[in-house]
Protein backbone atom coordinates (compact mmCIF):
# COMPACT_ATOMS: atom_id res chain seq x y z
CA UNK A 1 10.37 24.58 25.38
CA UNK A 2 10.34 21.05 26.45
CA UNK A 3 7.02 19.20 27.47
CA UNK A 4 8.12 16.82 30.53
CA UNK A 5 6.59 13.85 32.20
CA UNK A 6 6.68 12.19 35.12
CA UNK A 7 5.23 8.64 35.68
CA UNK A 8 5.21 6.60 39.00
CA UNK A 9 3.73 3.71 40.73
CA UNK A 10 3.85 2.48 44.18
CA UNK A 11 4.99 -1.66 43.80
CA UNK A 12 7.56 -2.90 41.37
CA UNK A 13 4.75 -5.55 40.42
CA UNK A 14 2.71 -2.48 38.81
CA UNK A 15 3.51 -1.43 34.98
CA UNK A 16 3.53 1.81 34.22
CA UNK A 17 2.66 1.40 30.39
CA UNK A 18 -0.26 2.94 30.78
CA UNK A 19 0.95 6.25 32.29
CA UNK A 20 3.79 6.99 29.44
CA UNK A 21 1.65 6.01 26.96
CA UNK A 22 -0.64 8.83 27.93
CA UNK A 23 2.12 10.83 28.36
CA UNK A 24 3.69 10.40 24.94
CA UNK A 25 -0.30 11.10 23.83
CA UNK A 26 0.59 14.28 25.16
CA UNK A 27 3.63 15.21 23.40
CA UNK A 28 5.50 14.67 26.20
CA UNK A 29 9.56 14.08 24.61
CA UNK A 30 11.37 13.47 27.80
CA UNK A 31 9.74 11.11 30.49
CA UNK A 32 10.98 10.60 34.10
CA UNK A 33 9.21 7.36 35.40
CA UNK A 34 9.85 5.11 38.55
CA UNK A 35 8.66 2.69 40.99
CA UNK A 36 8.59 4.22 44.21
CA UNK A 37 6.05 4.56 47.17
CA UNK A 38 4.10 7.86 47.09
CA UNK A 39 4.56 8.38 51.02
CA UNK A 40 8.28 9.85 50.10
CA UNK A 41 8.85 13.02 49.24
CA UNK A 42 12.45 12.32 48.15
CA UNK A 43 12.57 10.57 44.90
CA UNK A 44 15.29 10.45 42.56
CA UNK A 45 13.61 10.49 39.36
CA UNK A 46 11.03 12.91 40.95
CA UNK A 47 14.42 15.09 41.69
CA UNK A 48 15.90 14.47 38.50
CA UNK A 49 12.55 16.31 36.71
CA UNK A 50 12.71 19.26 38.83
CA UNK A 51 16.37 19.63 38.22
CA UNK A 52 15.93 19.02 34.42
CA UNK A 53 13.50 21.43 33.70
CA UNK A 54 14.15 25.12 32.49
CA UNK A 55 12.19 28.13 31.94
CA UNK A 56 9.16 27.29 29.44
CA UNK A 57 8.84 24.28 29.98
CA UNK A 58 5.63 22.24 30.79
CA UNK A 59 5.65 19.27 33.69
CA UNK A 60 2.76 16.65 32.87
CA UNK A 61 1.64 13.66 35.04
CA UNK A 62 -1.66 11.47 34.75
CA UNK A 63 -2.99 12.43 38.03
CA UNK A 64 -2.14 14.18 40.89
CA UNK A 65 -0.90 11.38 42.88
CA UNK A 66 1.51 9.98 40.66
CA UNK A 67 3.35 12.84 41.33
CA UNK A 68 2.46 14.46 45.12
CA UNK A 69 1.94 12.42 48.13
CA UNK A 70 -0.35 15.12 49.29
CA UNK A 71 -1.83 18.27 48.52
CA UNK A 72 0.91 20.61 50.49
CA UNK A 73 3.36 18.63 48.42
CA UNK A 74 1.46 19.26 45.21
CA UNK A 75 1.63 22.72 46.07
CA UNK A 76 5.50 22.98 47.04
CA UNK A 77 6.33 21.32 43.69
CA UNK A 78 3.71 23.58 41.80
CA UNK A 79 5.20 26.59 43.03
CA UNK A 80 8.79 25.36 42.26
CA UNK A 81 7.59 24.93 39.00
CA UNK A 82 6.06 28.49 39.00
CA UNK A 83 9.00 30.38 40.23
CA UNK A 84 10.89 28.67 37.50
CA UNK A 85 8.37 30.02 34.66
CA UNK A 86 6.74 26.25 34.00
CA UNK A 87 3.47 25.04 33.17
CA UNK A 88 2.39 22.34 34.87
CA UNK A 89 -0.54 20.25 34.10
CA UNK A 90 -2.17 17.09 35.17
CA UNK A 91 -3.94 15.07 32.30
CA UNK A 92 -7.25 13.36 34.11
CA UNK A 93 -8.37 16.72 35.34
CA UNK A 94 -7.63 19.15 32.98
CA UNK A 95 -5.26 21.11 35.28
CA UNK A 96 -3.12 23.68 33.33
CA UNK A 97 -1.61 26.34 35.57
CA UNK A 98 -0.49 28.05 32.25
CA UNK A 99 -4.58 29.30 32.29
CA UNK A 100 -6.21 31.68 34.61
CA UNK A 101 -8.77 28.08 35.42
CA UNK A 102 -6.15 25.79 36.17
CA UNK A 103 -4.42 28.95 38.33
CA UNK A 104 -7.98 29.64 40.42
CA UNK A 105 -8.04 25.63 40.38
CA UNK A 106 -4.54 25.57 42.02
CA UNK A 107 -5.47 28.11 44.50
CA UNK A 108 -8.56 26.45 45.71
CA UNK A 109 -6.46 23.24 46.41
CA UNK A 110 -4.13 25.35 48.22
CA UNK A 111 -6.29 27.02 50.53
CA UNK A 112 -8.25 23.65 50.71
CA UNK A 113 -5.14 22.07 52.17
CA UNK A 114 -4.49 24.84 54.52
CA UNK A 115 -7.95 24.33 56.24
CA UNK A 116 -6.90 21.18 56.43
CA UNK A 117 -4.34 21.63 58.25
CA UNK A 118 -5.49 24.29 60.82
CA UNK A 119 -8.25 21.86 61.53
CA UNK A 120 -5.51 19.06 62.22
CA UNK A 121 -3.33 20.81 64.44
CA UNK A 122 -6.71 22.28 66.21
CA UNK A 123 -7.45 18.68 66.90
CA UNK A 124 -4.21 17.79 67.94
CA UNK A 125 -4.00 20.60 70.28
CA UNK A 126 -7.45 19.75 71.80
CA UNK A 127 -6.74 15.87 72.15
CA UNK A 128 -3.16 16.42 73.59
CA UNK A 129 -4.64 18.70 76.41
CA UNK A 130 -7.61 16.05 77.08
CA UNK A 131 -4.83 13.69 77.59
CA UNK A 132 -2.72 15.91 80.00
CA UNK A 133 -6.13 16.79 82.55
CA UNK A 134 -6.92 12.63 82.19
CA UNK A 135 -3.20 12.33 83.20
CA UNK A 136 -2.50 10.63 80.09
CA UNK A 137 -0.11 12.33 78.45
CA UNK A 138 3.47 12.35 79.55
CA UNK A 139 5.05 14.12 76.32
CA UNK A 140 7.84 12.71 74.43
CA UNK A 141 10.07 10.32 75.94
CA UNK A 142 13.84 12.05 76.72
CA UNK A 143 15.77 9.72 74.93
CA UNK A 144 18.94 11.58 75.40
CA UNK A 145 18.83 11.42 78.87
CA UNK A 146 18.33 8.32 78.94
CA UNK A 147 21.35 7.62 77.59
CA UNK A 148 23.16 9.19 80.53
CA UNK A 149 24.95 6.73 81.75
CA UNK A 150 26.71 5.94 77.89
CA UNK A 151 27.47 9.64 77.44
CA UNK A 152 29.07 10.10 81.20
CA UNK A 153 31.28 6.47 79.58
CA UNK A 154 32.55 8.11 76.44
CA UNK A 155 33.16 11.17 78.34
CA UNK A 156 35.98 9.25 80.47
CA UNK A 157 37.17 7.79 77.35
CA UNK A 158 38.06 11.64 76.75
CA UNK A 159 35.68 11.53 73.42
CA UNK A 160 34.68 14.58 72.07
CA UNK A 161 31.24 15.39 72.54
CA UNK A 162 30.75 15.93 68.78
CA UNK A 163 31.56 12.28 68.62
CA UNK A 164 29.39 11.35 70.98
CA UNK A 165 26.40 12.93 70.21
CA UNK A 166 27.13 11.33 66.55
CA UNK A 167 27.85 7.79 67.87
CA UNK A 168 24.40 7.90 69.93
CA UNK A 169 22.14 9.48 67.22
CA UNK A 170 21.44 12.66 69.78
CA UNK A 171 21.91 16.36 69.38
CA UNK A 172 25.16 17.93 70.49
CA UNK A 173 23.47 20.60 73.04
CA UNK A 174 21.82 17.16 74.60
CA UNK A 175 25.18 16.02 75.26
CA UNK A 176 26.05 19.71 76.68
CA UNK A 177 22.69 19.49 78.56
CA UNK A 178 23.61 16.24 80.42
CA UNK A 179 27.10 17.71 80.97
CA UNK A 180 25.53 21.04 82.70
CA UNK A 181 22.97 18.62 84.65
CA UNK A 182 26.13 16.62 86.32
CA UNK A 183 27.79 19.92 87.52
């Protein structure tokens, strides 16, 4: 049973000395650490951790945010962890999911974040149809068809549209969809 961490900061001008020394303070053995905005979810050494961890293990990291850019990411990492049998815990809040606390505490955020997120798209859903009745809102622009004229091109160079759709950045069945629209 391995105790993990995983230290991050945003700039390459930041140090992260402080984090790994908090996480050695911890007893953490192995430490992933890297320099990388929290806005991605993809993040090699981020990966690497999840990949390197087994069953009975425990993941630490300073504070939520070094390692989740939000709380539905939190959450999708926590229960990788979970279905994986490993603790998790965060050090400046005294989050353990190995206890029945840090569980109810993990739950809370998680319903938390779904509210969230119904009250988001509820927004959304109300501002998008106040923009259709002002005549405001047009939807997304088509860019496929707008690149017509380039598909009908490559089609007389007797490309196939698998290529095409590739070449433009577009979906195949937009390619088809501009085909059916000629006939």
């Amino acid at each position: 049973m391995a105790i993990v961490g995983y230290a991050r900061v945003s700039t390459t001008d930041q140090s992260l000395d402080i984090q790994i020394e908090q996480l050695k303070a911890a007893g953490c053995k192995k430490i992933f650490s890297e320099k990388a905005s929290g806005s991605k979810s993809d993040r090699e050494q981020l990966n690497t951790l999840l990949e390197y961890v087994r069953e009975g293990d425990t993941v630490i990291c300073t504070k939520m945010d070094r390692i989740a850019r939000s709380t539905k990411h939190l959450l999708n990492i926590v229960d990788r962890l979970k279905q994986q049998n490993i603790a998790f815990k965060v050090l400046n809040i005294n989050l353990d999911t190995a206890t029945p606390t840090g569980k109810l505490m993990l739950t809370m955020l998680g319903a938390i974040a779904e509210f969230e997120r119904e009250l988001m798209l509820e927004r959304q859903k109300e501002g998008i149809q106040k923009a259709k009745t002002d005549g405001k809102y047009k939807g997304r622009k088509p860019t496929a068809r707008m690149q017509k004229d380039k598909i009908l091109v490559l089609l007389g160079q007797d490309k196939k549209k698998a290529d095409i759709a590739r070449e433009l950045g577009i979906g195949l069945s937009s390619v088809y969809r501009i085909i059916n629209d000629m006939k």
